[in-house]
Every structure is written in C-alpha cells, then in structure tokens.
N, C-alpha and C. Protein backbone atom coordinates (compact mmCIF):
# COMPACT_ATOMS: atom_id res chain seq x y z
N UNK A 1 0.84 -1.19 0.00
CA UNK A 1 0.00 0.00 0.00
C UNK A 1 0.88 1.25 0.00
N UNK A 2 0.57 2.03 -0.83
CA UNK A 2 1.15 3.53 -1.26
C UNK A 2 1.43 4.15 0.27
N UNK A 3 0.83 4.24 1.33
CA UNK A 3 0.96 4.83 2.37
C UNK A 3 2.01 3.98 3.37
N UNK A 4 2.06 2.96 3.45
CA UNK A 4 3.19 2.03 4.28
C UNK A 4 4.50 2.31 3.88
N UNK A 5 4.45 2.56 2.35
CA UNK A 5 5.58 3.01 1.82
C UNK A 5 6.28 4.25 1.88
N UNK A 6 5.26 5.08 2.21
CA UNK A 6 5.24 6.74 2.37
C UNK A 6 5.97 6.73 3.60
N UNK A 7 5.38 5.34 4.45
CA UNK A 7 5.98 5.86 6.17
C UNK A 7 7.33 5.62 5.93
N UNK A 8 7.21 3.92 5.52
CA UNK A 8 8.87 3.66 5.35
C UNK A 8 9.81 4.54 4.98
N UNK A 9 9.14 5.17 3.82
CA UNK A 9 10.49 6.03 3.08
C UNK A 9 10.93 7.20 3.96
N UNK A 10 10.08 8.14 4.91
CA UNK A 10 10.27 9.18 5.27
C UNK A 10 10.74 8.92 6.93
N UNK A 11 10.77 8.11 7.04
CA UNK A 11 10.77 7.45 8.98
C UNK A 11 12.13 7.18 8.90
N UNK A 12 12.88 7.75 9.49
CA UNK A 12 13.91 5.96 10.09
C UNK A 12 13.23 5.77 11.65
N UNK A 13 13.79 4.73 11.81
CA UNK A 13 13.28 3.34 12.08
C UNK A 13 13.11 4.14 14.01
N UNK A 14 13.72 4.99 14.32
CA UNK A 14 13.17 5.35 15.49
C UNK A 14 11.87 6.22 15.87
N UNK A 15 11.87 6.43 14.50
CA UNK A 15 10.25 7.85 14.40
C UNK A 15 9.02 6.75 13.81
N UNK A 16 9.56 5.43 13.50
CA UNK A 16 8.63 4.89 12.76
C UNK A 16 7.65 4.00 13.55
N UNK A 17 8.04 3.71 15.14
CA UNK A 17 7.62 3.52 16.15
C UNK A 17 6.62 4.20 16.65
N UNK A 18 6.54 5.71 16.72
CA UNK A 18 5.59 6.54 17.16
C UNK A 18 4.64 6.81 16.11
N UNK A 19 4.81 6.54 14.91
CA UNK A 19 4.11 7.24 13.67
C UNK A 19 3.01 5.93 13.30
N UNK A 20 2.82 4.95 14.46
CA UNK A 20 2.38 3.81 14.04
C UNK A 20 1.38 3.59 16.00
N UNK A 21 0.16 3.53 15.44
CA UNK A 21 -0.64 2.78 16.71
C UNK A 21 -0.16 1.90 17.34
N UNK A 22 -0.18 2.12 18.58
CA UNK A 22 0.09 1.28 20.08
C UNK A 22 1.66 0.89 19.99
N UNK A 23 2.87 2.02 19.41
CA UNK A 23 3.86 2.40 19.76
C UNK A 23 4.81 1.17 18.98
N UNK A 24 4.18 -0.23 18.16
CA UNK A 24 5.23 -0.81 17.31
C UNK A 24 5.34 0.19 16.40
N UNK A 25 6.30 -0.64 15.43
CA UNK A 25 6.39 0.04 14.30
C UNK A 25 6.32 -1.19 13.30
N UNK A 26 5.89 -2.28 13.58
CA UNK A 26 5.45 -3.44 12.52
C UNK A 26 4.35 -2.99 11.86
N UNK A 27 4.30 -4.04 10.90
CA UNK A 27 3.31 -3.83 9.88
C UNK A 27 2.15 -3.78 9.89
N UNK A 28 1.49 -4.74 11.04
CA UNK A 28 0.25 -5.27 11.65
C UNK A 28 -0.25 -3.73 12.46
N UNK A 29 0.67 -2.94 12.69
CA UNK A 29 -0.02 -1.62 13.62
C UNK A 29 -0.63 -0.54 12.74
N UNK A 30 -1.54 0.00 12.43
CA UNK A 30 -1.90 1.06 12.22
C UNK A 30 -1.53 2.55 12.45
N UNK A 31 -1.30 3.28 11.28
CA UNK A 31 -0.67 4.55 10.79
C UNK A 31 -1.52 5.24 11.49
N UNK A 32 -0.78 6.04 12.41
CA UNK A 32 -1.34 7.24 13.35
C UNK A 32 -1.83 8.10 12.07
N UNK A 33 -2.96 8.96 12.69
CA UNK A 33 -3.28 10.00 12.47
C UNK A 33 -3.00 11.07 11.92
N UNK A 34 -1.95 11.39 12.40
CA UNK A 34 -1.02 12.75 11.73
C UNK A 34 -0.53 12.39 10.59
N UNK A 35 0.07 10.91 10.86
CA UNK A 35 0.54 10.76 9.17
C UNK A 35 0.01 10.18 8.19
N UNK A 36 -1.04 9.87 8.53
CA UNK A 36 -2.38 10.13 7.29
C UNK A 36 -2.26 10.86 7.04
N UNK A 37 -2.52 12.17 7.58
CA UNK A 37 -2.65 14.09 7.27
C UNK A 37 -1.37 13.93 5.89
N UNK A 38 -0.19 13.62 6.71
CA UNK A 38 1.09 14.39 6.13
C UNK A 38 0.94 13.30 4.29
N UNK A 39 0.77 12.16 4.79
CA UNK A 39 0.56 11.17 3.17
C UNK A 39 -0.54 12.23 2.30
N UNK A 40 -1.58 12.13 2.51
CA UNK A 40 -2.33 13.31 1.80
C UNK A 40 -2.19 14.46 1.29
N UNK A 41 -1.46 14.81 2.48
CA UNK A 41 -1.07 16.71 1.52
C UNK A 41 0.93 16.30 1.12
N UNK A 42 1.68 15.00 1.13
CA UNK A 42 2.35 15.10 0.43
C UNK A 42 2.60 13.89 -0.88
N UNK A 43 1.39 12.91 -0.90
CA UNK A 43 1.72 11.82 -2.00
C UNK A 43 1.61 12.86 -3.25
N UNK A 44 1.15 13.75 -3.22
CA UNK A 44 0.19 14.37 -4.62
C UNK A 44 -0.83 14.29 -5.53
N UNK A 45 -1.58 12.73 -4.98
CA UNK A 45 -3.02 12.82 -5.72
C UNK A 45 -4.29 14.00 -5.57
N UNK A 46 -3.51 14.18 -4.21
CA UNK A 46 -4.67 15.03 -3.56
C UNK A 46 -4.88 16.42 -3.92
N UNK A 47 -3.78 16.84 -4.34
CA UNK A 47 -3.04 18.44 -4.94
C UNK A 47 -4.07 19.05 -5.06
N UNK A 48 -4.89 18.90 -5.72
CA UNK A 48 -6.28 19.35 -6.17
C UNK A 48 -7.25 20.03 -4.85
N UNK A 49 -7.53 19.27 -3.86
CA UNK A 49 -8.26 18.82 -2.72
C UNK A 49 -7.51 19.75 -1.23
N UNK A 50 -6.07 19.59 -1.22
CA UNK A 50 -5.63 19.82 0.13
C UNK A 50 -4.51 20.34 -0.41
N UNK A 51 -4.03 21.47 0.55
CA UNK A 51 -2.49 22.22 0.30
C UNK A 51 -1.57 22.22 1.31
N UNK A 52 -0.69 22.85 1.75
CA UNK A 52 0.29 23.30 2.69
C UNK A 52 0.01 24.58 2.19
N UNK A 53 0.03 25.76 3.59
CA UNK A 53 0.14 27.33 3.18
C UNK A 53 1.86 27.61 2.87
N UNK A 54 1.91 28.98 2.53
CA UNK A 54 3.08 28.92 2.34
C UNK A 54 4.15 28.69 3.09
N UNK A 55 3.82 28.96 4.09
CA UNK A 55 5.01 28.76 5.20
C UNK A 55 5.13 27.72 6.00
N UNK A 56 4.08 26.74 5.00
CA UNK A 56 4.26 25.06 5.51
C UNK A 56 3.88 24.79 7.08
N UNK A 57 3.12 25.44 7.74
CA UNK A 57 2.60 25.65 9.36
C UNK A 57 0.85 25.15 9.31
N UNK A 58 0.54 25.18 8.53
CA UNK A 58 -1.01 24.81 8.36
C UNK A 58 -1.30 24.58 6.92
N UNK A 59 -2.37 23.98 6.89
CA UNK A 59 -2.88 23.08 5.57
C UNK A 59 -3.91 23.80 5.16
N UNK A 60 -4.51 23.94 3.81
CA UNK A 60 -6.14 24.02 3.74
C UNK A 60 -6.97 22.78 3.23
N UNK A 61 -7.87 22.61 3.32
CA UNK A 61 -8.98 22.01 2.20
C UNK A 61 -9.32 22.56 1.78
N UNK A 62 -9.36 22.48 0.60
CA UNK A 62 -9.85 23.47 -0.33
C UNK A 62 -10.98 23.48 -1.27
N UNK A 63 -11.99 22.40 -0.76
CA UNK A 63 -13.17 21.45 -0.92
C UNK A 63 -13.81 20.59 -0.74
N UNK A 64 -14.04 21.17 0.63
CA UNK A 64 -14.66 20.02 1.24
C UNK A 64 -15.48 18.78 0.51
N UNK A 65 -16.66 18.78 -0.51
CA UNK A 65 -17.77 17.97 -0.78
C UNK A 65 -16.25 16.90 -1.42
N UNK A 66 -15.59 17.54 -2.24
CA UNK A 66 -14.64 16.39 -3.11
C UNK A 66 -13.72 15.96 -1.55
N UNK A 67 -13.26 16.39 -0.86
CA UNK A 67 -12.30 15.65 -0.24
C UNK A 67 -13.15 14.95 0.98
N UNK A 68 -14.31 15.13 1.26
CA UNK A 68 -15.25 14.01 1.66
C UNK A 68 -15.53 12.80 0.82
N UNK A 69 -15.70 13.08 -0.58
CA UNK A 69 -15.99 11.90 -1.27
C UNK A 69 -14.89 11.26 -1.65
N UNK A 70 -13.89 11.70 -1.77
CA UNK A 70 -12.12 11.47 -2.09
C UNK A 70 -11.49 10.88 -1.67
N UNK A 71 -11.14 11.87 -0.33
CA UNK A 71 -10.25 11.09 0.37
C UNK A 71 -10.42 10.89 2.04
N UNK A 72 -11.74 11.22 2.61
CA UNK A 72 -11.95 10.38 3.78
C UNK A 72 -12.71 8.87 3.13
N UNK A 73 -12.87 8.55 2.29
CA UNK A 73 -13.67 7.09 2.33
C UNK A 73 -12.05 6.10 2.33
N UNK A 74 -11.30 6.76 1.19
CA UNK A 74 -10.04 6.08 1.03
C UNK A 74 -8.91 6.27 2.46
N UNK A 75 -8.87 7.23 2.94
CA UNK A 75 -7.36 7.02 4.10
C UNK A 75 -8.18 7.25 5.63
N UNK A 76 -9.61 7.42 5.18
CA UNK A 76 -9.82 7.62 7.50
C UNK A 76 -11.04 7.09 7.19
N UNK A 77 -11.58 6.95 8.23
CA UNK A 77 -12.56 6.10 8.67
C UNK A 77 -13.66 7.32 8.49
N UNK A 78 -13.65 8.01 8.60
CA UNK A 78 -14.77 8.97 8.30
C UNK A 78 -15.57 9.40 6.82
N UNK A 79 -16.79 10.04 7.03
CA UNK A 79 -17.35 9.66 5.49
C UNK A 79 -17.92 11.07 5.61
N UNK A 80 -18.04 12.04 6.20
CA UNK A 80 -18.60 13.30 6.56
C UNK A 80 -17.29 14.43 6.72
N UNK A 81 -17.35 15.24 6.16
CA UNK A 81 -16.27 16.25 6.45
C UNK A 81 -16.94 16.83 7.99
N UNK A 82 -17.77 17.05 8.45
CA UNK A 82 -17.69 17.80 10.14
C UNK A 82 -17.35 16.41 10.95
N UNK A 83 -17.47 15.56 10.69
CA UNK A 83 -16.90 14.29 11.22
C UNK A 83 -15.43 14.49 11.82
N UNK A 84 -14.59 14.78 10.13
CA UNK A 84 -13.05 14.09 10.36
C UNK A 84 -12.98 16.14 11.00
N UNK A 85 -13.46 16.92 11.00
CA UNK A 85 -12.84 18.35 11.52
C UNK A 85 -13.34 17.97 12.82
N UNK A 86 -13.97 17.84 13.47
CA UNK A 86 -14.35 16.85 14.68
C UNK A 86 -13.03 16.12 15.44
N UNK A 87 -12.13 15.36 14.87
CA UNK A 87 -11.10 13.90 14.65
C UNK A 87 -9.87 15.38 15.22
N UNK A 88 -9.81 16.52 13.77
CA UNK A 88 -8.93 17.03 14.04
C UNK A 88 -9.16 17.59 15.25
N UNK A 89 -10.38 18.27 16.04
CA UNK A 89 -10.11 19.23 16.70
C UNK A 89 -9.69 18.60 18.16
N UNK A 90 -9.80 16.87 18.04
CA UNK A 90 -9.47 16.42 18.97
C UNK A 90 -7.98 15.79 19.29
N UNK A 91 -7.41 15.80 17.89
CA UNK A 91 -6.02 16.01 17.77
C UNK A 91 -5.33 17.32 17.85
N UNK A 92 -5.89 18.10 18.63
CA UNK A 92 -5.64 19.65 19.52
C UNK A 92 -5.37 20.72 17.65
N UNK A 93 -6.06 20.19 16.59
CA UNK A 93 -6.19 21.07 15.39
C UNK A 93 -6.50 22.45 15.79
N UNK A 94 -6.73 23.58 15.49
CA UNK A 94 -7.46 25.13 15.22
C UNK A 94 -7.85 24.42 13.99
N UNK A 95 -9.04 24.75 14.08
CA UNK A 95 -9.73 25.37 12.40
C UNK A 95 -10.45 26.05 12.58
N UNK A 96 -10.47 26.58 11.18
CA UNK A 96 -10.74 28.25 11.05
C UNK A 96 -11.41 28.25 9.27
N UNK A 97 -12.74 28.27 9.26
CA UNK A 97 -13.12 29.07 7.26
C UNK A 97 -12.28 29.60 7.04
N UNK A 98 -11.79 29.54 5.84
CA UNK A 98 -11.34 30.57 4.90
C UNK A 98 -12.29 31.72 4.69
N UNK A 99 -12.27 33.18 4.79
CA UNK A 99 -12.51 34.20 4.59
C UNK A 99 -13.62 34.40 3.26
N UNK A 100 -12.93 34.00 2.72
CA UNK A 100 -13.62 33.35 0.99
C UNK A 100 -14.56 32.62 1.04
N UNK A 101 -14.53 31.72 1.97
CA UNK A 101 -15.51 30.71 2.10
C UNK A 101 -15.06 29.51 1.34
N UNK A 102 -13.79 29.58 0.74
CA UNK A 102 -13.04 28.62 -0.10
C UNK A 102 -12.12 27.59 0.61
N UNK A 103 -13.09 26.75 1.53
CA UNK A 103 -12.00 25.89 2.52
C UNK A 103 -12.31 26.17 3.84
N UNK A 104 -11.08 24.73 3.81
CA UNK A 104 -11.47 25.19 5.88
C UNK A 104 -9.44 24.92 6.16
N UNK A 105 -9.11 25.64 6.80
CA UNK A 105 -7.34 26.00 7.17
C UNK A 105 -7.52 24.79 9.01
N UNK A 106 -6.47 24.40 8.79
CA UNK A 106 -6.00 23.63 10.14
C UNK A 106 -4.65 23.77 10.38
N UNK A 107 -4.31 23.70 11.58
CA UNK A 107 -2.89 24.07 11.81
C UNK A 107 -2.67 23.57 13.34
N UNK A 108 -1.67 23.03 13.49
CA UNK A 108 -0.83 22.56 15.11
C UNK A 108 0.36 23.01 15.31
N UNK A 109 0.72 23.24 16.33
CA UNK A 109 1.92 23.64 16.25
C UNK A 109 3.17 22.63 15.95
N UNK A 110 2.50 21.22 16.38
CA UNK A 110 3.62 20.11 16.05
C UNK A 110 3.21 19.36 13.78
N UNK A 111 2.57 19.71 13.48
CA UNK A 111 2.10 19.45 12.50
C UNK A 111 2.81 20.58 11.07
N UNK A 112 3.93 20.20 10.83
CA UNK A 112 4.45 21.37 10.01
C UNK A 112 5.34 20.43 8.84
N UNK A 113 5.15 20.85 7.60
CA UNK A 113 5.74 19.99 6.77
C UNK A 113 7.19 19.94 6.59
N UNK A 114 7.27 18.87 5.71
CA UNK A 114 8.26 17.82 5.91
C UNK A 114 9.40 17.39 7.67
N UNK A 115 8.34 17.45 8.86
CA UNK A 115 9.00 17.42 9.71
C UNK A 115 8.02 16.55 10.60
N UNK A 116 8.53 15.24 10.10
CA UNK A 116 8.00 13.96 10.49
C UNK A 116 8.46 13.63 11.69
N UNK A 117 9.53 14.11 12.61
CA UNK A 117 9.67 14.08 14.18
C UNK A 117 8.62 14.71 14.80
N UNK A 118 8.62 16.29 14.11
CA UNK A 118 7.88 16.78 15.06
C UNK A 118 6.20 16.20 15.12
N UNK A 119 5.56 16.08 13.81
CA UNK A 119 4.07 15.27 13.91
C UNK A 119 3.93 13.71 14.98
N UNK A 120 5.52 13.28 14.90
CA UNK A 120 5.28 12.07 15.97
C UNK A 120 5.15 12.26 17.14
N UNK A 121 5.25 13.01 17.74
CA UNK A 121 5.00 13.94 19.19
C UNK A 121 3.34 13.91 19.24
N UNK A 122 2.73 13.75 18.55
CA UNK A 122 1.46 14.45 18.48
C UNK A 122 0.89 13.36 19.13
N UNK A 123 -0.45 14.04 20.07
CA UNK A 123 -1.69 12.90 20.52
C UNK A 123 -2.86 12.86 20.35
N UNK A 124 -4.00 12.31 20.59
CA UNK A 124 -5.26 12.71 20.82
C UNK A 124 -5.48 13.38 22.07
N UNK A 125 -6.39 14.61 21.96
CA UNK A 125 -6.45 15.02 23.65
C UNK A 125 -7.55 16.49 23.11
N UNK A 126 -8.05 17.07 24.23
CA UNK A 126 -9.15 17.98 23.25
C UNK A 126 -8.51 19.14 23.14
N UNK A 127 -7.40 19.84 23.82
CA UNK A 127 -6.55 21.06 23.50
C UNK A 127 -6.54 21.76 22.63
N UNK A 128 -6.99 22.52 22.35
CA UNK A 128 -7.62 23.65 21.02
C UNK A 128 -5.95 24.28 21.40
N UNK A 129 -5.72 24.61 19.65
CA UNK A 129 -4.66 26.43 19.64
C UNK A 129 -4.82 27.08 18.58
N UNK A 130 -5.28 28.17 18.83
CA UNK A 130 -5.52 29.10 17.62
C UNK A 130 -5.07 29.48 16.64
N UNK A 131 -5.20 29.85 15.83
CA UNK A 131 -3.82 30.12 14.86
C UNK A 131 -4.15 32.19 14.33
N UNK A 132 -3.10 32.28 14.60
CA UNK A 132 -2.63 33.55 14.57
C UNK A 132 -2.76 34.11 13.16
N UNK A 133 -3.02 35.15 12.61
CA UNK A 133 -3.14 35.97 11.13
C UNK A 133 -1.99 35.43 10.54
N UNK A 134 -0.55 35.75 11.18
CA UNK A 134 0.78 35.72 10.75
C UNK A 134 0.93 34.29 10.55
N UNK A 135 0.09 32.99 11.20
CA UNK A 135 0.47 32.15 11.24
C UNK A 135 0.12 30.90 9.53
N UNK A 136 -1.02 31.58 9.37
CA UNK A 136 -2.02 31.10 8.24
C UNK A 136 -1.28 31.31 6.96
C-alpha cells in the first residue's frame, strides 16, 4: 500500500515507532493519524483537494464535498467532512473558514511539513490552539 511506503520512506526506524498505533512500528499496527494528514497533503493525488500554506505551518482544504468523497472514504474512517474536523479538533487542530468561504485552514503547532519528528509527538487530547493571522 502507497501509504506504508510513504511511512517507510520518510521514517527511520526510530520515528517509525511513534508514527504507528500502540507504539510498534510493525506492519500489523496502524498509521497514526497525523501521518495520514502528512501522506495526503504530500503523495500528490490530492493536490487538487488539500495544500500546505506557504510557510508550511497549516494546511487548507480546499473542498470540502470532493475531499469528503475522495479522500476520507479512502485514508480515515470517516465519510462526513464535520466528522473528520471533529477527529482534528481532537487532535488539539485550530480550524478556522477561509474568509472566501473557499476551505477550511488547520494548523498545530507540532504538524508542520516535511517534519515527520515533530508530527510524531502528536496525541489525541481535546486542547484547542488558535492560529494567529501571521500564522495562516
């Protein structure tokens, strides 16, 4: 599967422990959360659907109805976009509309691209953090 491979390639073998349910890093464990997120906004099918802002600190969707029908049936268990923003806000996400009304922006402070240590830090827990003008 395209995503096992995603972990392998970007993990060594001490981050690949945390980036994986109930702390193995075998095959049989299930891909945390966060790096679902990070496979999505970096395999590139999704390009269309989900971004990184520029300063790589928060993501958008950038359509919801398609990335409900897209890509929560295929990588999360969820089938409703207020569902998986739900998932995030309990993975201590901010989200925030886009202004435009073009999307919905999420951002963590441990959630920043290409920095697959820091997303392994991450937990479930209900901790909201806002995200700042400068930060978006």
């Amino acid at each position: 599967e395209k995503i096992n491979e995603f972990v392998s390639r970007v993990c060594n073998s001490r981050d690949s422990a945390n980036l994986r349910s109930g702390g193995g890093g075998g095959a049989g464990k299930a891909i945390k959360f966060p790096m679902k997120l990070m496979y999505t906004l970096e395999c590139g099918e999704y390009d269309h659907l989900v971004e990184w802002s520029f300063n790589g600190r928060s993501f958008v969707v950038k359509n919801t109805d398609e990335f409900s029908a897209t890509v929560l049936p295929a990588l999360f268990k969820e089938a409703k976009f207020d569902s998986f923003a739900r998932k995030m806000r309990r993975w201590g996400f901010s989200t925030k509309r886009r202004p435009t009304g073009s999307g919905w922006l999420f951002q963590h402070p441990l959630f920043q691209r290409d920095n697959y240590t820091l997303s392994s830090q991450m937990s479930c827990t209900n901790r909201r953090f806002d995200i700042s003008p400068q930060e978006a």
